[in-house]
Protein backbone atom coordinates (compact mmCIF):
# COMPACT_ATOMS: atom_id res chain seq x y z
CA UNK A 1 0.00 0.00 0.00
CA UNK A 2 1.53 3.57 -1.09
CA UNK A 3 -0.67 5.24 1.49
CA UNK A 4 -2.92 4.53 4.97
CA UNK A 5 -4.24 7.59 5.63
CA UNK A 6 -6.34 6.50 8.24
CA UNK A 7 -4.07 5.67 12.05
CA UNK A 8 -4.48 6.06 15.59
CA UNK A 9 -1.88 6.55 17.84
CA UNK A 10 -1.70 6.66 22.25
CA UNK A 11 -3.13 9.98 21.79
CA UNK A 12 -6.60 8.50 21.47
CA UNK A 13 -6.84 4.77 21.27
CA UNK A 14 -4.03 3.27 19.56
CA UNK A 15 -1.20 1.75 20.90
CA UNK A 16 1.80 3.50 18.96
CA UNK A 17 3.39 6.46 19.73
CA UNK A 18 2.95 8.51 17.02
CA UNK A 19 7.02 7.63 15.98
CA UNK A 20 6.67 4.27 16.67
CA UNK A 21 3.65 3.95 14.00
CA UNK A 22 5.91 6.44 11.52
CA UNK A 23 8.65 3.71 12.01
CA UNK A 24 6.18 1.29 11.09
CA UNK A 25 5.13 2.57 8.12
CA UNK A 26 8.80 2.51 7.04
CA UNK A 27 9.28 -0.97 7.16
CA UNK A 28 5.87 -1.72 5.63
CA UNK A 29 6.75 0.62 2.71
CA UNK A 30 3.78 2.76 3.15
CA UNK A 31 5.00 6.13 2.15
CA UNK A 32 2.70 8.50 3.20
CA UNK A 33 0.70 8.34 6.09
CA UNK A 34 -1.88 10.52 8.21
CA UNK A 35 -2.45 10.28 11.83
CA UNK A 36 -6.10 10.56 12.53
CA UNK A 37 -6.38 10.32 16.21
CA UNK A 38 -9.91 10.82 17.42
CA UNK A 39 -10.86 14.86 18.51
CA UNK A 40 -7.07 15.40 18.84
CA UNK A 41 -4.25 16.79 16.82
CA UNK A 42 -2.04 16.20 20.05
CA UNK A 43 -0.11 13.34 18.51
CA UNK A 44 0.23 15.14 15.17
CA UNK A 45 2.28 18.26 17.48
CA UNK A 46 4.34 14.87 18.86
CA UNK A 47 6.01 14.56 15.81
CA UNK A 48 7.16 17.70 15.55
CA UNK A 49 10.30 17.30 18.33
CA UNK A 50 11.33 14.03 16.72
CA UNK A 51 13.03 12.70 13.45
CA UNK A 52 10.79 10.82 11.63
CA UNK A 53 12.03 8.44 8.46
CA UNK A 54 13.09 10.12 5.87
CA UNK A 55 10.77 7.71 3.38
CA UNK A 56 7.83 8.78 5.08
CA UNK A 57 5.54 11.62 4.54
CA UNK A 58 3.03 12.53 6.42
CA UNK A 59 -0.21 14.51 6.04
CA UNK A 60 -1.89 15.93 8.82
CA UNK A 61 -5.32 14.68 9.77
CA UNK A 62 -7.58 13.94 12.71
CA UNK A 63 -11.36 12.06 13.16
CA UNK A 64 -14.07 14.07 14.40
CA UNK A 65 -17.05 11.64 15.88
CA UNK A 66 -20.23 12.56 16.40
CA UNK A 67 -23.49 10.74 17.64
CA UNK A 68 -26.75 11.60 15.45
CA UNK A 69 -29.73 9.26 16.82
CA UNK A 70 -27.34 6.56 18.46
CA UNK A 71 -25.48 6.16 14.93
CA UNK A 72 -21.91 7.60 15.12
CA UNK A 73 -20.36 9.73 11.78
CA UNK A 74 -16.95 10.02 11.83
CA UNK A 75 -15.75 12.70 9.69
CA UNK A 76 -12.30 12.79 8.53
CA UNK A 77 -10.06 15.94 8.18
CA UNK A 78 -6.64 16.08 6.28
CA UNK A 79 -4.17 18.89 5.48
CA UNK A 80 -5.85 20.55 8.16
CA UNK A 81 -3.80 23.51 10.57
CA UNK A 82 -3.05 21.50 13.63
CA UNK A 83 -2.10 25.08 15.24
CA UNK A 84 -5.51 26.96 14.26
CA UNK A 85 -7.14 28.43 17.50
CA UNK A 86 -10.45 27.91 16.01
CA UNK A 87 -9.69 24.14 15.78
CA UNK A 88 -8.05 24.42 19.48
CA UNK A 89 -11.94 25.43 20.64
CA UNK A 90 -14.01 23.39 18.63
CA UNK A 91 -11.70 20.13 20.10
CA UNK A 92 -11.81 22.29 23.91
CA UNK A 93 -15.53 22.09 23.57
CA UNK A 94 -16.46 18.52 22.01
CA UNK A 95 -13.51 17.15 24.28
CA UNK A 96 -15.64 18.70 27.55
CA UNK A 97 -19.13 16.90 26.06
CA UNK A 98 -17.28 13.18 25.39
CA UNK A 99 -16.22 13.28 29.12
CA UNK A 100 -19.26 14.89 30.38
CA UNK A 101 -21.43 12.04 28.14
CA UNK A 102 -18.65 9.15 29.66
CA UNK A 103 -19.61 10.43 33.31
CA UNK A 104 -22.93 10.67 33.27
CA UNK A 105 -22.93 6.69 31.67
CA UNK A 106 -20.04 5.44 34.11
CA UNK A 107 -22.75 7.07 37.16
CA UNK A 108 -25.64 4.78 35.46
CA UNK A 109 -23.35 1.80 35.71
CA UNK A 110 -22.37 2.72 39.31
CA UNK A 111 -25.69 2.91 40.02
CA UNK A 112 -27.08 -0.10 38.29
CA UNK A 113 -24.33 -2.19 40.46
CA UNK A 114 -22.20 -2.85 37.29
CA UNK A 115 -19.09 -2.19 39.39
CA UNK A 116 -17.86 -0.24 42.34
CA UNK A 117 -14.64 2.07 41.00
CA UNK A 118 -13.87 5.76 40.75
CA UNK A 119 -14.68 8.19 38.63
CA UNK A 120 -11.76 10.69 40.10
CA UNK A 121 -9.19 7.50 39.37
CA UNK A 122 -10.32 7.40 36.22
CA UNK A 123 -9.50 11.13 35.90
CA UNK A 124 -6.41 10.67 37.68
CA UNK A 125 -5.17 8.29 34.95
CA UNK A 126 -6.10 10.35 32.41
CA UNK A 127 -4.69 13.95 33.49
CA UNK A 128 -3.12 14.36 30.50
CA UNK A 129 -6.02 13.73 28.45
CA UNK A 130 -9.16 15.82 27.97
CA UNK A 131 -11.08 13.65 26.16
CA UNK A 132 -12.15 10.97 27.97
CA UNK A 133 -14.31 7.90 26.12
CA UNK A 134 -15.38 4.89 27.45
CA UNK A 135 -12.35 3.04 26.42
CA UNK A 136 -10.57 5.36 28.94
CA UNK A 137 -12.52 3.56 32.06
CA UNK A 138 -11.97 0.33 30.75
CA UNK A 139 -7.95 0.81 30.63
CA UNK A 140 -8.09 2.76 34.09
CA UNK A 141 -9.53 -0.38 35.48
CA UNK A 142 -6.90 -2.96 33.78
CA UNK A 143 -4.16 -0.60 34.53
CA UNK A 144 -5.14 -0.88 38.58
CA UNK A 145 -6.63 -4.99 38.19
CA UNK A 146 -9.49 -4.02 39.06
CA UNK A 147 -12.37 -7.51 38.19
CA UNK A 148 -15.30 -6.17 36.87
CA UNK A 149 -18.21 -8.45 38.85
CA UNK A 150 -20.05 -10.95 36.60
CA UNK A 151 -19.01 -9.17 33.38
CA UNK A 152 -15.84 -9.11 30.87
CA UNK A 153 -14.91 -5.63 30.39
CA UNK A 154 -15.39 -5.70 26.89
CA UNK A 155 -18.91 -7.00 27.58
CA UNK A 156 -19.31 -4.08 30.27
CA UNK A 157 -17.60 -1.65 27.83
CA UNK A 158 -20.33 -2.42 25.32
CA UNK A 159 -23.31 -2.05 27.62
CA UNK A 160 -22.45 1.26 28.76
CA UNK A 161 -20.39 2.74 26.93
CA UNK A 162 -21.24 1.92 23.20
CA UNK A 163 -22.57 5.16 21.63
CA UNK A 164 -24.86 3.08 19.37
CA UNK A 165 -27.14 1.71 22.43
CA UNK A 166 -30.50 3.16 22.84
CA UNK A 167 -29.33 4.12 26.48
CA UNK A 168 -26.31 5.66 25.65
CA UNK A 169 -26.45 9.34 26.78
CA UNK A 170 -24.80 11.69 24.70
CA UNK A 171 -24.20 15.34 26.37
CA UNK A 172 -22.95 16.89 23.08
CA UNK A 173 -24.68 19.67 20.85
CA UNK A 174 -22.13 19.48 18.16
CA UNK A 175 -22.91 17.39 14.65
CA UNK A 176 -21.20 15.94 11.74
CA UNK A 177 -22.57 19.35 9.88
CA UNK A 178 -20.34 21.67 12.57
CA UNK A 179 -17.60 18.90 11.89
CA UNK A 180 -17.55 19.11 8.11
CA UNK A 181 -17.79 23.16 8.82
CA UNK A 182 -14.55 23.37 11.32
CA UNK A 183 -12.21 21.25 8.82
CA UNK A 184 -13.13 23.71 6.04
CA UNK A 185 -12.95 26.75 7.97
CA UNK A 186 -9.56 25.56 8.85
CA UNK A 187 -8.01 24.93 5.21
CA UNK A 188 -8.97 21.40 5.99
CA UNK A 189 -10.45 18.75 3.14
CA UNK A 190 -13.50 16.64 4.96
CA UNK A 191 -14.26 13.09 3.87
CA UNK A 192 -16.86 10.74 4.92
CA UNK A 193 -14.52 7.99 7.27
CA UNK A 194 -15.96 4.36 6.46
CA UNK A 195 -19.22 5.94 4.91
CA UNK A 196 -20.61 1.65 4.84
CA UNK A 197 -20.82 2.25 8.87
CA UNK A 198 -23.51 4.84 8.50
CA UNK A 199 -25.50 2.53 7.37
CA UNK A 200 -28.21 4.84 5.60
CA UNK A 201 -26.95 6.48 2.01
CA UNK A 202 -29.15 9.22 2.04
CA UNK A 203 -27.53 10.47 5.37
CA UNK A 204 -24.45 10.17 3.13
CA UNK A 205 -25.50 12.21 0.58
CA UNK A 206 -26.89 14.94 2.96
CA UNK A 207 -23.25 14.92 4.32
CA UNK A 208 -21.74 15.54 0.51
CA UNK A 209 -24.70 18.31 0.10
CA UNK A 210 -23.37 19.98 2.91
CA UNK A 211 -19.93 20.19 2.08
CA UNK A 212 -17.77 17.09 2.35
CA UNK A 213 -15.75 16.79 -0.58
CA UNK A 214 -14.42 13.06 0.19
CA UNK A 215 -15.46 9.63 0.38
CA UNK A 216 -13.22 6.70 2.11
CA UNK A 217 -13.74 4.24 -0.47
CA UNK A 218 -11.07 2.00 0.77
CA UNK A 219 -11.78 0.80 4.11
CA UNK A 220 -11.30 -3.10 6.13
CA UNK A 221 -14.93 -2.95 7.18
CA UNK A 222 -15.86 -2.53 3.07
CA UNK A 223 -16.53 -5.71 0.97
CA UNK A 224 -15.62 -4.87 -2.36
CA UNK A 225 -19.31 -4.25 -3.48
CA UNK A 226 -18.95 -1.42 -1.07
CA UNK A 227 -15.76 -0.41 -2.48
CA UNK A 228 -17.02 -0.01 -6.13
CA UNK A 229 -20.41 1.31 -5.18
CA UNK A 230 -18.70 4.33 -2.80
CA UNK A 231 -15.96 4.88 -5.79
CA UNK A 232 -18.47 5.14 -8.17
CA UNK A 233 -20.26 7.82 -5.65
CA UNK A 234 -17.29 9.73 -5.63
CA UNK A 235 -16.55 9.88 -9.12
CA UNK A 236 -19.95 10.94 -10.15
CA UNK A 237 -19.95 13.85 -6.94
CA UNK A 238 -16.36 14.54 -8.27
CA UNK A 239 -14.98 13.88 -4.57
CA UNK A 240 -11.75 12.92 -3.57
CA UNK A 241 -10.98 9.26 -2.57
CA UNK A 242 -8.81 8.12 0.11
CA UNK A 243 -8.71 4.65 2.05
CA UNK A 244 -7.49 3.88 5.39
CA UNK A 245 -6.75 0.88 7.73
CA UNK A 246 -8.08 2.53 10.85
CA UNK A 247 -5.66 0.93 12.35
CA UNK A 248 -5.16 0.99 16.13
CA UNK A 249 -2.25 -1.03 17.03
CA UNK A 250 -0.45 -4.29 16.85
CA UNK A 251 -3.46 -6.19 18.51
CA UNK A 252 -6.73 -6.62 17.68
CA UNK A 253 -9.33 -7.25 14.54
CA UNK A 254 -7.32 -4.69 12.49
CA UNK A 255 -3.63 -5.87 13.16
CA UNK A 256 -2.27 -7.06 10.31
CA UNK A 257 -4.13 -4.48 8.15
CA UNK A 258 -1.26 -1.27 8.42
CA UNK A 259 0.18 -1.42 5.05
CA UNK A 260 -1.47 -4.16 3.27
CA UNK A 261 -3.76 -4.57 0.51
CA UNK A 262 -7.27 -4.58 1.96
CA UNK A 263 -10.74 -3.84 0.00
CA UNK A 264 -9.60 -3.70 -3.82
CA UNK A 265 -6.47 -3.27 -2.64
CA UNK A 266 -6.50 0.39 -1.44
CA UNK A 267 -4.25 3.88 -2.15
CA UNK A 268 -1.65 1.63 -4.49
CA UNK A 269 0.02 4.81 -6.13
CA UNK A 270 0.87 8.43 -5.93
CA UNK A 271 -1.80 9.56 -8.16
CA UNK A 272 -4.64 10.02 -6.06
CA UNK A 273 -5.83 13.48 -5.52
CA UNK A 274 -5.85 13.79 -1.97
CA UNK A 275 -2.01 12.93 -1.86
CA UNK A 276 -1.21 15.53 -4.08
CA UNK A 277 -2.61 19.02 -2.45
């Protein structure tokens, strides 16, 4: 694969320093890559105090998630200004509403018996981090042992935490509109991340109406019927195309994915538009 444009690092829930998953890249071949850590650009500003490969090139990005009717839309944003104060707030603000939305669920849990830990360790562990998701409590509570009662974390992770679940409360005003609208205002390009996921074309189209001008064709989660039909979207809305792994670290459903061919194969070449602004 010439290019994975689609990475998470420590800085939100990958586990790779932002070097470590430049180094990589280098001895997968991918040459250019873009860290899209989710509501963060912190591990984009990580890269700037070391020495990356000299092979690899890297674009900034991020991925913006929102929750519309218990269905999240994740909104890509590349070649975006990682330094733009307007960016700094929007992040400030949605950051605030994820951990607000995480407490409120984690006091449900507490209160429906699920388990008995707390909130301020969870904050304690995370100092350094204002965004904190539900993935957040669930490595607080491995990092002290705690044994969730009757339940395997990922099970508990999924009942409280999932965004999609009817229950799920989500403290956040924000939408994938004001998402598409921040990456612009900031010399950003916004594409539709994994658009299969939505699970409802029309909402895609709404998305392209209101400014997106990118689809991510290429994508794990994509059978290559999705492939084709989403490229064949993009070429008739004259969007740009990009494909990711969304990879998140050297364990997991996605770990051998970094750098290989995955749903037709992926960004193969150097002559995709998105590479070249």
């Amino acid at each position: 694969m010439f290019a994975d444009l689609h990475l998470h690092t420590t800085y939100s829930d990958g586990t790779c320093t932002p070097l470590e998953l430049c180094q990589l890249a280098a001895e997968r071949n991918v040459r250019v890559l873009s860290i899209t850590d989710h509501d963060t650009v912190s591990g984009q500003k990580a890269l700037l105090d070391v020495q990356i490969p000299s092979s690899v090139r890297v674009i900034t990005g991020i991925e913006i998630s929102m929750l519309d009717n218990h269905k999240m839309q994740h909104i890509l944003g590349y070649h975006i200004d990682i330094n733009s104060p307007k960016l700094e707030t929007f992040l400030a603000c949605l950051s605030a509403a994820v951990t607000e939305s995480t407490k409120l669920n984690f006091e449900k849990a507490l209160a429906e018996g699920a388990f008995l830990y707390n909130w301020e360790r969870v904050l304690e562990l995370n100092a350094d981090n204002p965004r904190i998701g539900g993935s957040r409590v669930v490595k607080a509570m491995a990092i002290d042992g705690y044994n969730i009662p009757c339940m395997e974390p990922y099970d508990m992770y999924r009942k409280y935490f999932l965004c999609e679940n009817k229950d799920y409360i989500w403290k956040c005003a924000y939408t994938a509109y004001d998402a598409i609208e921040i990456i612009k205002a900031i010399g950003g390009v916004p594409v539709i991340a994994h658009p299969k996921s939505i699970g409802d074309d029309d909402i895609v189209l709404n998305l392209i109406r209101h400014g997106v001008q990118g689809l991510e064709v290429y994508h794990p989660s994509h059978t290559n019927e999705d492939t084709a039909k989403y490229l064949q979207m993009a070429e008739d809305k004259k969007l740009y195309v990009t494909g990711g792994s969304d990879w998140h670290g050297k364990s997991g459903n996605n770990a051998y994915h970094m750098g290989r061919a995955f749903a037709a194969n992926g960004l193969e070449h150097e002559n995709y538009g998105i590479l070249k602004i």
